[in-house]
PDB file of N, CA and C in Angstrom:
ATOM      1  N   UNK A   1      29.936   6.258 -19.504  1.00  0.00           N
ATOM      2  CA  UNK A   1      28.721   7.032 -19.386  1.00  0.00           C
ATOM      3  C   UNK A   1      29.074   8.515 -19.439  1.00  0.00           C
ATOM      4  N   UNK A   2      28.084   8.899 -20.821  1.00  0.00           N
ATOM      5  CA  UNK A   2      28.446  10.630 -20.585  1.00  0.00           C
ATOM      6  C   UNK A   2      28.325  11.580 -19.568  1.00  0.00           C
ATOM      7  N   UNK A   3      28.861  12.352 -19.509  1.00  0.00           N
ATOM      8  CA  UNK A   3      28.628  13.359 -17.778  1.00  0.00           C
ATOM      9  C   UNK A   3      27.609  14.168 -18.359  1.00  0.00           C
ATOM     10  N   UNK A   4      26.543  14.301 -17.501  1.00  0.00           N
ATOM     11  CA  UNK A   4      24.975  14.965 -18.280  1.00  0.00           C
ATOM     12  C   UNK A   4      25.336  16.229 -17.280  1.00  0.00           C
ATOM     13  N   UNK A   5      25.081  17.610 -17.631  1.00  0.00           N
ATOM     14  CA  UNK A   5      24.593  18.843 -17.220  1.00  0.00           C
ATOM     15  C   UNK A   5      23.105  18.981 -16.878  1.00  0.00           C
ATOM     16  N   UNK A   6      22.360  18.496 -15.715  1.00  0.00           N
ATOM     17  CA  UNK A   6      21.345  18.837 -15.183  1.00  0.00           C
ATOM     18  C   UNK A   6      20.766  19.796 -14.921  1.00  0.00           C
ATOM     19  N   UNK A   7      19.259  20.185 -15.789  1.00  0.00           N
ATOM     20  CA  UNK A   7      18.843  21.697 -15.573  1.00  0.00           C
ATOM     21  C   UNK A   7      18.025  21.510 -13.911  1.00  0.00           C
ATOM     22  N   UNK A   8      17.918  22.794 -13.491  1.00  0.00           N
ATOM     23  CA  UNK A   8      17.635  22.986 -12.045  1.00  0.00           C
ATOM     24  C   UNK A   8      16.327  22.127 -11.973  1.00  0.00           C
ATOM     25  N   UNK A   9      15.226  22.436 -12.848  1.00  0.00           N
ATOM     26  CA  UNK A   9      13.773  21.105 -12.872  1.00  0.00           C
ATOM     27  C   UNK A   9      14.394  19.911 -12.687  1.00  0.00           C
ATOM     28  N   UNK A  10      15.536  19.503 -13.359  1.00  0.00           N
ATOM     29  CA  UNK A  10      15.475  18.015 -12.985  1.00  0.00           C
ATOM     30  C   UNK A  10      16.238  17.826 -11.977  1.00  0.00           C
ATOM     31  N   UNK A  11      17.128  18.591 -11.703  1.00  0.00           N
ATOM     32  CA  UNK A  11      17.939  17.830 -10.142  1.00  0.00           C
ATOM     33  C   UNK A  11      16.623  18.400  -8.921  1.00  0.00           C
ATOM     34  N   UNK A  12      15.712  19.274  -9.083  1.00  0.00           N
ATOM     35  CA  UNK A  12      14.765  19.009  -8.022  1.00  0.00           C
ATOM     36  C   UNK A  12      13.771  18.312  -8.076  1.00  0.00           C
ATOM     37  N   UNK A  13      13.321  17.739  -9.526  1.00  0.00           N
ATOM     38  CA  UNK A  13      12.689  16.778  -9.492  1.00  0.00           C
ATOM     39  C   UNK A  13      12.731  15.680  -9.332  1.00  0.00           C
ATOM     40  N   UNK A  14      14.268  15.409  -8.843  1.00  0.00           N
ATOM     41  CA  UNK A  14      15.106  13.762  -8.529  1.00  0.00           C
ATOM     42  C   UNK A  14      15.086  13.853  -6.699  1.00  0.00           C
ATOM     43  N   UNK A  15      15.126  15.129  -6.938  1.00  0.00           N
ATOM     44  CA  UNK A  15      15.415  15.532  -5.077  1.00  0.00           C
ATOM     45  C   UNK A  15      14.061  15.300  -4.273  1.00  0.00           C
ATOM     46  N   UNK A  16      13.245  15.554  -5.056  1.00  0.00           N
ATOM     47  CA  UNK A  16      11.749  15.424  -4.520  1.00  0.00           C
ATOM     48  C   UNK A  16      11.291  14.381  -4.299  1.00  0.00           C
ATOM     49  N   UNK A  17      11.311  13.771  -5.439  1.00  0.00           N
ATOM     50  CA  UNK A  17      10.855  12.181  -6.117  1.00  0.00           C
ATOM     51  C   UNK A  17      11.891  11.134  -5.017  1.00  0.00           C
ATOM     52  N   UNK A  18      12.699  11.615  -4.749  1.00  0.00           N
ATOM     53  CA  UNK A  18      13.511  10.409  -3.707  1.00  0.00           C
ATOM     54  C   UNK A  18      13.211  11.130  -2.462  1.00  0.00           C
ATOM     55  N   UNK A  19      13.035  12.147  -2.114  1.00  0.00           N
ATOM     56  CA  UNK A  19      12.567  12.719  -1.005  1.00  0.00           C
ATOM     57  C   UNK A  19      11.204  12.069  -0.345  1.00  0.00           C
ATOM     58  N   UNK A  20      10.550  11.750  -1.339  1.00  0.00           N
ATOM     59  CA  UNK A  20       8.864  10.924  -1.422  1.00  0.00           C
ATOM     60  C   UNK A  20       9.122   9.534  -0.858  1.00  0.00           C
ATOM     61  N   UNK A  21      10.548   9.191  -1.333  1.00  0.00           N
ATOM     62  CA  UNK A  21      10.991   7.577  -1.507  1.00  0.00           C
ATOM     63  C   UNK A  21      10.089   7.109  -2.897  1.00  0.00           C
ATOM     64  N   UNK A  22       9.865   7.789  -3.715  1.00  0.00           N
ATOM     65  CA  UNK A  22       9.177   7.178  -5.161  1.00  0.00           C
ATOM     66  C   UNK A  22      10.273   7.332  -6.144  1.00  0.00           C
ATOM     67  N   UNK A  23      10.314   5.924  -6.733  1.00  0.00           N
ATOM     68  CA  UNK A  23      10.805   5.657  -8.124  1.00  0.00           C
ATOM     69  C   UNK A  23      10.329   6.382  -9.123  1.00  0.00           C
ATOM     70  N   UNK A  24      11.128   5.928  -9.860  1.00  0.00           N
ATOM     71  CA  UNK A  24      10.668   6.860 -11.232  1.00  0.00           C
ATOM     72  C   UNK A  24       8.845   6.138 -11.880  1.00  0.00           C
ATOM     73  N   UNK A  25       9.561   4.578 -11.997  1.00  0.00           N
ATOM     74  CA  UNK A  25       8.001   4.341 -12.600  1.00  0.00           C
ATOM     75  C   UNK A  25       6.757   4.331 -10.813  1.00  0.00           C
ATOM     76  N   UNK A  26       6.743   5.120  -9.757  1.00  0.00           N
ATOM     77  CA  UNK A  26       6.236   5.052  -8.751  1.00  0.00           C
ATOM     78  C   UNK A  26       5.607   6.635  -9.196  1.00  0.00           C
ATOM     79  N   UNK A  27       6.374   7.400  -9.612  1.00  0.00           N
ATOM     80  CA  UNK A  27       6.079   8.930  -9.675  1.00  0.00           C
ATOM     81  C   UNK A  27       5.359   8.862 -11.373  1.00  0.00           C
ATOM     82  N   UNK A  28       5.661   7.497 -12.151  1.00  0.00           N
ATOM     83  CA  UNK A  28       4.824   7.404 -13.471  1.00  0.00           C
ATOM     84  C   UNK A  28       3.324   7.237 -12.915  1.00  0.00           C
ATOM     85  N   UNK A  29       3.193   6.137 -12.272  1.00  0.00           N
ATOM     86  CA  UNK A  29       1.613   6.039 -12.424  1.00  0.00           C
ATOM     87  C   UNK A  29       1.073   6.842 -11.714  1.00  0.00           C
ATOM     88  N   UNK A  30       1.626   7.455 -10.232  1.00  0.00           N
ATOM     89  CA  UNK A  30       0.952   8.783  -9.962  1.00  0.00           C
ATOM     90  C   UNK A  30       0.163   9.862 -10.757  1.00  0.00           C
ATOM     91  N   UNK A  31       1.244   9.753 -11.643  1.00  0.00           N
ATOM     92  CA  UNK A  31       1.133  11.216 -12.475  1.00  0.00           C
ATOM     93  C   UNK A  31       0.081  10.881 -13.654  1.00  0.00           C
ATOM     94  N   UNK A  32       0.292   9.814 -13.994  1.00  0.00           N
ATOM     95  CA  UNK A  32       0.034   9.195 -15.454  1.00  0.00           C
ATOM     96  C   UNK A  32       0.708   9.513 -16.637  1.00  0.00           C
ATOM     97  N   UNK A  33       2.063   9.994 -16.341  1.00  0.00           N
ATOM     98  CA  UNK A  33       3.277   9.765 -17.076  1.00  0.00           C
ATOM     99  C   UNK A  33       3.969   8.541 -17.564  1.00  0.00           C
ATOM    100  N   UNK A  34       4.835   8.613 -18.525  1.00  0.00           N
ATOM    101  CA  UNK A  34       4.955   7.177 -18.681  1.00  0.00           C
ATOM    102  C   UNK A  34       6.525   7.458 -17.902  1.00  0.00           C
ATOM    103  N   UNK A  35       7.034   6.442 -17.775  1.00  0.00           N
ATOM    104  CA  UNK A  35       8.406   6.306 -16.984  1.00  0.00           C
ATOM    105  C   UNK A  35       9.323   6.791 -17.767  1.00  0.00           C
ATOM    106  N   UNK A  36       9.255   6.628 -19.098  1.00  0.00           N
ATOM    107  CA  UNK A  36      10.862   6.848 -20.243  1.00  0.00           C
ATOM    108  C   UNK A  36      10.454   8.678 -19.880  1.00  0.00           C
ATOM    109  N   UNK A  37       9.121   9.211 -19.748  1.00  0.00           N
ATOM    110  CA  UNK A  37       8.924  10.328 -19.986  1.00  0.00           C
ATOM    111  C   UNK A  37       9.523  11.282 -18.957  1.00  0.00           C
ATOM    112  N   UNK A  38       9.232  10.380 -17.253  1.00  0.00           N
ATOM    113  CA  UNK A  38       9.973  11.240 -15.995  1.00  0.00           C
ATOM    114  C   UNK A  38      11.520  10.631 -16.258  1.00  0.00           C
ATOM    115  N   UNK A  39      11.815   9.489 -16.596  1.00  0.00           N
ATOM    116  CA  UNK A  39      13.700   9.862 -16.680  1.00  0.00           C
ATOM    117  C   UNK A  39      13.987  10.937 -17.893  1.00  0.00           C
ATOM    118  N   UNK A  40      13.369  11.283 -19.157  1.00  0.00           N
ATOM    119  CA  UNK A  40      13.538  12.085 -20.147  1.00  0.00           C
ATOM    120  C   UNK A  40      13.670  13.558 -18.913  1.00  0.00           C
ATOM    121  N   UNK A  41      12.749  13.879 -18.208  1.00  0.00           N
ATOM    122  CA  UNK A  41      12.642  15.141 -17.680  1.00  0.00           C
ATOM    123  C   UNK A  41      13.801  15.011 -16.477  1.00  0.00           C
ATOM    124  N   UNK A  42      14.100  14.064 -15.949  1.00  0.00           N
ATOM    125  CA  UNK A  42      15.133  13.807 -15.020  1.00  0.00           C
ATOM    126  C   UNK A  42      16.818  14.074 -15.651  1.00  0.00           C
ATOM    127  N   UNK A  43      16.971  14.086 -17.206  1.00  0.00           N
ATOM    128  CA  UNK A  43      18.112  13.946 -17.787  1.00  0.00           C
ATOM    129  C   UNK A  43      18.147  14.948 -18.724  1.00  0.00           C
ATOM    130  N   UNK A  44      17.159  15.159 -19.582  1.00  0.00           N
ATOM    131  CA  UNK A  44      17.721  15.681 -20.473  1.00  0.00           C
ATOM    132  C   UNK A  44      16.690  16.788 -20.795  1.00  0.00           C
ATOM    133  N   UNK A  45      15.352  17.018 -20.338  1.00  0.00           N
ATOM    134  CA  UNK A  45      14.559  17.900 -20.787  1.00  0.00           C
ATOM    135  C   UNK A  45      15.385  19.545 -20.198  1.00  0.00           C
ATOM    136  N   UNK A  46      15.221  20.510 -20.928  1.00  0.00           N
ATOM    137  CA  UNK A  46      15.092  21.862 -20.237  1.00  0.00           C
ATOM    138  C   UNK A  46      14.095  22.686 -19.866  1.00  0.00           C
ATOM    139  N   UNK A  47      13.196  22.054 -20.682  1.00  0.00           N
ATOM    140  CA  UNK A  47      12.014  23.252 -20.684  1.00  0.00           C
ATOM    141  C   UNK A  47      10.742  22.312 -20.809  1.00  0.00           C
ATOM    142  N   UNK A  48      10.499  21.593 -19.632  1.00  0.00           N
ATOM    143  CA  UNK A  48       8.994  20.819 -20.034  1.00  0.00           C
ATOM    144  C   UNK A  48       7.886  22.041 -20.160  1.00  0.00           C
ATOM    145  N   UNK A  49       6.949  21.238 -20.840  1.00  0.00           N
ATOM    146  CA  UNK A  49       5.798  22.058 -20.543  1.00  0.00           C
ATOM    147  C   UNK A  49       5.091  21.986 -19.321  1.00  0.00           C
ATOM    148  N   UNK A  50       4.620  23.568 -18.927  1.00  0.00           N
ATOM    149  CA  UNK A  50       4.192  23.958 -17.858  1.00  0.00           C
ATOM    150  C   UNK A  50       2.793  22.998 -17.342  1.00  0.00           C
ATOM    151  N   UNK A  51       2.048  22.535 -18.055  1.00  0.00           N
ATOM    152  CA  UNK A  51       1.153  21.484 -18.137  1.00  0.00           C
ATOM    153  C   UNK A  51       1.585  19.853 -17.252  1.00  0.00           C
ATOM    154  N   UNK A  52       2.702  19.777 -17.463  1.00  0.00           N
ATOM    155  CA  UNK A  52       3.274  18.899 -17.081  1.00  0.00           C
ATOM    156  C   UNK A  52       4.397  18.810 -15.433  1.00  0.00           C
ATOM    157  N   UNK A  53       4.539  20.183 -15.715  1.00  0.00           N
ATOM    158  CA  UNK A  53       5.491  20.437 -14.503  1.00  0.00           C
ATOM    159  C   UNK A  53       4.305  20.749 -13.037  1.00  0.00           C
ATOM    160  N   UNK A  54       3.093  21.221 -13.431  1.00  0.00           N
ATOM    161  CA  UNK A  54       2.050  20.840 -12.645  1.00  0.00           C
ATOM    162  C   UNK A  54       1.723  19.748 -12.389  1.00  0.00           C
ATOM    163  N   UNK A  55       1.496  18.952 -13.434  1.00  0.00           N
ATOM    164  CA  UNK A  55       0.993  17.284 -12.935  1.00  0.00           C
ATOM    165  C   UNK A  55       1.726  16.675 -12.087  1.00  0.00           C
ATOM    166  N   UNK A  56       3.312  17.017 -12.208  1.00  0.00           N
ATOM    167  CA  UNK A  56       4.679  16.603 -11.205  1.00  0.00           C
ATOM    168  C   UNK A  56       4.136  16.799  -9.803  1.00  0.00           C
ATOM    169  N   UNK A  57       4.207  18.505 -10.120  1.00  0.00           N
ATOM    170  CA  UNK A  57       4.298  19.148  -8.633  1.00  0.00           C
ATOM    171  C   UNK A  57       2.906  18.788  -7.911  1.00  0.00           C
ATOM    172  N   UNK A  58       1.853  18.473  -8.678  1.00  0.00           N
ATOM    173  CA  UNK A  58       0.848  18.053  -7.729  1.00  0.00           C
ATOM    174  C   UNK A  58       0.973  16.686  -7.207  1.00  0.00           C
ATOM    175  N   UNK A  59       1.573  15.942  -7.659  1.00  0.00           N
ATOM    176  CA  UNK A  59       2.111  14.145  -7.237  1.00  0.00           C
ATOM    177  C   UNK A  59       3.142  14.035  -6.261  1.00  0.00           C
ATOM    178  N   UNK A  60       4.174  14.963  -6.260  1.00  0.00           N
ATOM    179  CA  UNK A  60       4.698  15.163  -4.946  1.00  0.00           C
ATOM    180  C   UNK A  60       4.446  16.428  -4.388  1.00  0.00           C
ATOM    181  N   UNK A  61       3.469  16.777  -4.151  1.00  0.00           N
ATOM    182  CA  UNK A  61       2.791  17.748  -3.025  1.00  0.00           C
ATOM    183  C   UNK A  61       3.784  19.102  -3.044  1.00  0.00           C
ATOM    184  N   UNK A  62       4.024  18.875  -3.874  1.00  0.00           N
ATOM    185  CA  UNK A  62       4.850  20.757  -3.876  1.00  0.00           C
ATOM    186  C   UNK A  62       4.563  21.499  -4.853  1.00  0.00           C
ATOM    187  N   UNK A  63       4.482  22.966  -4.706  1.00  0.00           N
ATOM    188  CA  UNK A  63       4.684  23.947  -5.395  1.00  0.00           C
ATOM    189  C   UNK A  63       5.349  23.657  -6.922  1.00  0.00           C
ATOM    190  N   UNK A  64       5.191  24.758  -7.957  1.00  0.00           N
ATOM    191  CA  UNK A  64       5.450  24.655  -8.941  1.00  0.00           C
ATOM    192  C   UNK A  64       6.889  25.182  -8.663  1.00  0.00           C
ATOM    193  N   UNK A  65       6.948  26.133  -8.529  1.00  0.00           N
ATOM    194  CA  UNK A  65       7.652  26.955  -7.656  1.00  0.00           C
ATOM    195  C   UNK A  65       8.876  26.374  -7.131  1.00  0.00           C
ATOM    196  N   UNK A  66       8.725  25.163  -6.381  1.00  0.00           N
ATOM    197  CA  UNK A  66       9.688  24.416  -5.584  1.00  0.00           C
ATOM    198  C   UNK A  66      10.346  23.394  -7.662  1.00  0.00           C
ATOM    199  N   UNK A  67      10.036  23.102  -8.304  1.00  0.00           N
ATOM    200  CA  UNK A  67      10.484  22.555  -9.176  1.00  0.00           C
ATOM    201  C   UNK A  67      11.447  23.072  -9.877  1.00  0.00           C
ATOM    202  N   UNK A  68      10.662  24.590 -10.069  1.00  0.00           N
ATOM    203  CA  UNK A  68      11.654  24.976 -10.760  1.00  0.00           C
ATOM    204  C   UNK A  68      12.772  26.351 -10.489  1.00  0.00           C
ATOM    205  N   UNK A  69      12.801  26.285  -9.423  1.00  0.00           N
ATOM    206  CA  UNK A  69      13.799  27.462  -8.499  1.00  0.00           C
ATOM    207  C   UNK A  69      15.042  26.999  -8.586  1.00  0.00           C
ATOM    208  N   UNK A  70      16.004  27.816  -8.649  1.00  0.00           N
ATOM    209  CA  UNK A  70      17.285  27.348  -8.993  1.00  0.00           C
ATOM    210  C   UNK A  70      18.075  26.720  -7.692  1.00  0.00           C
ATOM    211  N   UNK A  71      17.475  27.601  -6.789  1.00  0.00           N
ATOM    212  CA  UNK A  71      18.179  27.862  -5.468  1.00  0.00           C
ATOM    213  C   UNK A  71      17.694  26.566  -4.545  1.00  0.00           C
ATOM    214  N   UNK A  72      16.731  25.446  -5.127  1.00  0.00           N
ATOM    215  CA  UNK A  72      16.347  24.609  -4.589  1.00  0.00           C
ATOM    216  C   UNK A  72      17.067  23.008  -4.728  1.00  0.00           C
ATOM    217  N   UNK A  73      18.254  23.326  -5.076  1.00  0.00           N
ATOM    218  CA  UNK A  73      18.952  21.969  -5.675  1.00  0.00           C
ATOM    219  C   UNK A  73      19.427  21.752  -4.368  1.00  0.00           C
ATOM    220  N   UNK A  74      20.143  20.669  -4.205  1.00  0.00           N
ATOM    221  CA  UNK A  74      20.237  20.027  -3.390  1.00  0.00           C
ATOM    222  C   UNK A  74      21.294  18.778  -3.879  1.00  0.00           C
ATOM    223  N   UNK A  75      22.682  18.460  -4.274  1.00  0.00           N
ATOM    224  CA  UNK A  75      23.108  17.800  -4.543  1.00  0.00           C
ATOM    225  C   UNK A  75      23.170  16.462  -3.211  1.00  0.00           C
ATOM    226  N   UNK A  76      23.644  16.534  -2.511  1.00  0.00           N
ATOM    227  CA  UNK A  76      23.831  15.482  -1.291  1.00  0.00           C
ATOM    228  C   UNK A  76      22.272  14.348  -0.929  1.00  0.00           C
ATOM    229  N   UNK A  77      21.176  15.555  -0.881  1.00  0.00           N
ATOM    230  CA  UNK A  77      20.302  14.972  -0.998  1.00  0.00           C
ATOM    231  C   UNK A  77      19.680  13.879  -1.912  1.00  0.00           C
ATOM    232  N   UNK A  78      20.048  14.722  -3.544  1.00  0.00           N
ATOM    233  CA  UNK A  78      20.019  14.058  -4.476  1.00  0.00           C
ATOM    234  C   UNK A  78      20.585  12.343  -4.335  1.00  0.00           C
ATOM    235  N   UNK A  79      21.579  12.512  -3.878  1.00  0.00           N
ATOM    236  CA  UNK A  79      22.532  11.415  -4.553  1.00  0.00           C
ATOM    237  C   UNK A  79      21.955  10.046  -3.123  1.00  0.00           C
ATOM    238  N   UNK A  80      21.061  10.356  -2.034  1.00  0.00           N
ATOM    239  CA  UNK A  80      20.892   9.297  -1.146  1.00  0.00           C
ATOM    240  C   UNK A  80      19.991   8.002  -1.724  1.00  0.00           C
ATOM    241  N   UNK A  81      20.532   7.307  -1.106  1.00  0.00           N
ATOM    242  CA  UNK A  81      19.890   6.144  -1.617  1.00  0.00           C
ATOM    243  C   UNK A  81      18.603   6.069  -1.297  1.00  0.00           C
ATOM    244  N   UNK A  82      17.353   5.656  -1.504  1.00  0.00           N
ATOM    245  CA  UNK A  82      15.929   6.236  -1.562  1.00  0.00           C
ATOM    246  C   UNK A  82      15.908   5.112  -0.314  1.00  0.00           C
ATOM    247  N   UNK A  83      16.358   4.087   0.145  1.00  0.00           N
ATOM    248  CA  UNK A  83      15.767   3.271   1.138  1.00  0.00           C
ATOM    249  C   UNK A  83      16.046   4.402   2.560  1.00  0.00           C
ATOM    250  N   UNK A  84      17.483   5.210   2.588  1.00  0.00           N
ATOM    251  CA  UNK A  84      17.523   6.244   3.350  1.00  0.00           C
ATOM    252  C   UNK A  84      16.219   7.189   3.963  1.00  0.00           C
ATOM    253  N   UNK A  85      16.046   7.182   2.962  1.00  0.00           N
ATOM    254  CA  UNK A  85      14.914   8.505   2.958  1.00  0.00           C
ATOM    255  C   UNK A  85      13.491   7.472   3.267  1.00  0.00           C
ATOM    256  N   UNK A  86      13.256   6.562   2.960  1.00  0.00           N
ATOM    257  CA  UNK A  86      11.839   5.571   3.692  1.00  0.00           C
ATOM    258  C   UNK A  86      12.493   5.584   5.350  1.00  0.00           C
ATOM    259  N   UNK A  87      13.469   5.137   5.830  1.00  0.00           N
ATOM    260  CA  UNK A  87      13.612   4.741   6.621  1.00  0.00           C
ATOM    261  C   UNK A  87      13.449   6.304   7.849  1.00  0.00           C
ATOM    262  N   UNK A  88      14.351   7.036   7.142  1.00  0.00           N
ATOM    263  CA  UNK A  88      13.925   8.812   7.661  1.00  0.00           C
ATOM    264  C   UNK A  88      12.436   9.086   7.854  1.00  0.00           C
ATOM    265  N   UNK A  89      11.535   9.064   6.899  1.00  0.00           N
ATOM    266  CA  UNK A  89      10.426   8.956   7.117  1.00  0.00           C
ATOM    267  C   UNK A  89       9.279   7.601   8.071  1.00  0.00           C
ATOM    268  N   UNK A  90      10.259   6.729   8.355  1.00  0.00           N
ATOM    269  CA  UNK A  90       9.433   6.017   9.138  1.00  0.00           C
ATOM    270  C   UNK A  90      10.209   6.111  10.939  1.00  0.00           C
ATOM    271  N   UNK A  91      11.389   6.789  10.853  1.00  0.00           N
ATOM    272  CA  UNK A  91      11.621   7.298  11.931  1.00  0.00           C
ATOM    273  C   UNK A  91      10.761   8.493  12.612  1.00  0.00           C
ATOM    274  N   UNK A  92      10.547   9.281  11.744  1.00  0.00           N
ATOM    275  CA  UNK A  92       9.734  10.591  11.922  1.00  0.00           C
ATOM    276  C   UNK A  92       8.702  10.271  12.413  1.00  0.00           C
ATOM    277  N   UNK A  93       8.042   9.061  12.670  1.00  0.00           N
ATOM    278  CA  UNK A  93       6.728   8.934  12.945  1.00  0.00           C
ATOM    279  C   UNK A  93       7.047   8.323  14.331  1.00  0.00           C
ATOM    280  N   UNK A  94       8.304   7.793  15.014  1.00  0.00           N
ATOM    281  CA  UNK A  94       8.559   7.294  16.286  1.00  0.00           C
ATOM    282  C   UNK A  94       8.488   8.068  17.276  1.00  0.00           C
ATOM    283  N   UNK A  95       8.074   7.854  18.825  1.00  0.00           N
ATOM    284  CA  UNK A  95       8.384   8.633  19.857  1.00  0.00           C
ATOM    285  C   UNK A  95       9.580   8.960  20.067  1.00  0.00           C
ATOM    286  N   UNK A  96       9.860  10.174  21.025  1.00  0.00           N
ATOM    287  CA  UNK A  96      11.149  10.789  20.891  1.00  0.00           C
ATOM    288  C   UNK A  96      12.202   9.747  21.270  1.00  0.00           C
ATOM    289  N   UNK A  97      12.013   8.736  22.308  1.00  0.00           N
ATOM    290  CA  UNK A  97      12.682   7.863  23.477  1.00  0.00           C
ATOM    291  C   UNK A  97      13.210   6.984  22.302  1.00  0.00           C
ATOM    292  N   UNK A  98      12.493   6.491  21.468  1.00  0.00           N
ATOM    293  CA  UNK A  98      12.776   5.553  20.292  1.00  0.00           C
ATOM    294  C   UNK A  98      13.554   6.467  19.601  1.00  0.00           C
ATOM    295  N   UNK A  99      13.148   7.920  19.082  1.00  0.00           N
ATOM    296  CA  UNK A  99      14.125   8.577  17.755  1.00  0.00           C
ATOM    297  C   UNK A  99      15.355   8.539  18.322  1.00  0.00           C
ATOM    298  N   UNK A 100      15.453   8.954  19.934  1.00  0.00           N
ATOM    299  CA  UNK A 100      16.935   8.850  20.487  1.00  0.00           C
ATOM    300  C   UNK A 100      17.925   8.060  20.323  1.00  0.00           C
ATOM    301  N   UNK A 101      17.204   6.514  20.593  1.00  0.00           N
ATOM    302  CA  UNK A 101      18.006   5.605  20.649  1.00  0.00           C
ATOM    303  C   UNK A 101      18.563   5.649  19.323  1.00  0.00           C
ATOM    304  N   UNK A 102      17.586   5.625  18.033  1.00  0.00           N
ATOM    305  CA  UNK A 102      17.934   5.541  16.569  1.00  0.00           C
ATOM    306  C   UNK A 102      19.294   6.396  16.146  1.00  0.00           C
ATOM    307  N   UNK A 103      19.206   7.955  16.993  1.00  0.00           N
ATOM    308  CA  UNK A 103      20.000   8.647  16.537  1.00  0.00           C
ATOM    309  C   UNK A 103      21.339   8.196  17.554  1.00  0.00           C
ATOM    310  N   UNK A 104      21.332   7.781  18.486  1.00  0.00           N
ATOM    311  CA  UNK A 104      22.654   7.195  19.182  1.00  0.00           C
ATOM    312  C   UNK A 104      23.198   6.135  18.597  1.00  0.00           C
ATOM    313  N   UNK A 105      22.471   4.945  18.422  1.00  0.00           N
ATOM    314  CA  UNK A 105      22.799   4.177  17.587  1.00  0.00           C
ATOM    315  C   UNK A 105      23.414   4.288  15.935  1.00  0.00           C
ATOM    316  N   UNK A 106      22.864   5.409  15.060  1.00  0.00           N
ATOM    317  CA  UNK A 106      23.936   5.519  14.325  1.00  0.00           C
ATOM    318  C   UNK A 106      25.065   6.876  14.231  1.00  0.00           C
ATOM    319  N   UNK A 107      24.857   7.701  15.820  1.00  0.00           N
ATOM    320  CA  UNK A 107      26.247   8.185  15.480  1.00  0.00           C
ATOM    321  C   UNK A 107      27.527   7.531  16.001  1.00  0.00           C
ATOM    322  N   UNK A 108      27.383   6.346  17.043  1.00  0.00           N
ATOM    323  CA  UNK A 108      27.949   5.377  17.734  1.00  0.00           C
ATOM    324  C   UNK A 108      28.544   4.641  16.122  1.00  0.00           C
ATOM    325  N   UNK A 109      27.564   4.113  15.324  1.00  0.00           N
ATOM    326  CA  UNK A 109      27.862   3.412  14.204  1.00  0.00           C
ATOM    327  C   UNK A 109      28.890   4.324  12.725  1.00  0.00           C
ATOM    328  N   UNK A 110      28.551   5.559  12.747  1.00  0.00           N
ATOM    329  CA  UNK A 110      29.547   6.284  12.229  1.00  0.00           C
ATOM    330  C   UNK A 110      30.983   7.068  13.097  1.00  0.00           C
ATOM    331  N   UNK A 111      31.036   6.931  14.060  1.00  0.00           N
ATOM    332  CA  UNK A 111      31.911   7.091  15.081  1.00  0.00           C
ATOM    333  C   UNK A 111      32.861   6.184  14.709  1.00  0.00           C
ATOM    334  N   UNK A 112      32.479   5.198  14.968  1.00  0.00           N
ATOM    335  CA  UNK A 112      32.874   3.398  14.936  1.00  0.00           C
ATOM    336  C   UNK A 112      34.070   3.712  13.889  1.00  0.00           C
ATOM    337  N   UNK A 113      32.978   4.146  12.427  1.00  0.00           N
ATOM    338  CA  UNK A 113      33.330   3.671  11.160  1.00  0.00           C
ATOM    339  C   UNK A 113      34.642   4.729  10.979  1.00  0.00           C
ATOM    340  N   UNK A 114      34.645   5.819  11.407  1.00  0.00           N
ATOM    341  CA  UNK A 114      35.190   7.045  10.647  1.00  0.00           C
ATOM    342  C   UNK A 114      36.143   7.374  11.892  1.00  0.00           C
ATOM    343  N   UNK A 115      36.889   5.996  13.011  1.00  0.00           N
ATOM    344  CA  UNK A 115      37.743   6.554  14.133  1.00  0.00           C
ATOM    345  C   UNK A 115      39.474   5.982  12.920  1.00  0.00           C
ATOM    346  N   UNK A 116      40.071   6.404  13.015  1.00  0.00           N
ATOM    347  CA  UNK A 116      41.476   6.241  12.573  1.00  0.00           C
ATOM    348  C   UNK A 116      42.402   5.372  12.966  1.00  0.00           C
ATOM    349  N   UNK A 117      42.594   4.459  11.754  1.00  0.00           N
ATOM    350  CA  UNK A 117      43.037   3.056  11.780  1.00  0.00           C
ATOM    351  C   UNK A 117      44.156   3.255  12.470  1.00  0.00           C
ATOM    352  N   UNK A 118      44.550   2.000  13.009  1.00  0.00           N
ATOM    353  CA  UNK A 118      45.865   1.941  14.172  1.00  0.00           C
ATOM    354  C   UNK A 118      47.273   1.859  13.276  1.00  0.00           C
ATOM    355  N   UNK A 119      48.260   3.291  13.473  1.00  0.00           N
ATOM    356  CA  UNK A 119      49.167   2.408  12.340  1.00  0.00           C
ATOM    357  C   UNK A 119      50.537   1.376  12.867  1.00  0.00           C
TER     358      UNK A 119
END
């Protein structure tokens, strides 16, 4: 697989779109885009039309602004697995007593993972 150079629209439009927890064909019928059309703008477009980069930004609730700013990338974010980001968002909606436990429970679970094997 070729190594693609991502213009700043599309690594924030991948950042967003998984930020939402929406797929690509999830952010198609929103929009009424077709799906080949948001991976085209996800990979390889540079310069969509402005017509279009609105229809985006109004489907995930952001600014035009936020699409296409350079300074808005976000690689780490990018790359999470989208069930991450549902599950983030359905934490956000828990009482604090519950978010606690959630957040003890997985720094206990990355603790665990990331203590240094016995040699």
């Amino acid at each position: 697989m070729k190594n693609i150079k991502r213009s700043s629209f599309a690594l924030n439009l991948i950042r967003f779109r998984k930020q939402k927890g929406l797929s690509q064909d999830d952010l198609a019928k929103t929009t009424g885009l077709s799906s080949r059309m948001i991976a085209y703008y996800e990979t390889q477009s540079i310069n969509p039309p402005l017509g279009k980069i609105k229809i985006i930004a109004e489907a995930l609730k952001v600014n035009i602004s936020d699409l296409i700013d350079e300074n808005k990338t976000n690689n780490d974010i990018m790359n999470l697995d989208p069930r991450i980001l549902k599950i983030a968002m359905m934490i956000k909606d828990l009482d604090r007593t519950d978010k606690e436990s959630i957040y003890n429970i997985i720094k206990s679970l990355h603790k665990k993972q990331h203590q240094e094997m016995p040699k």
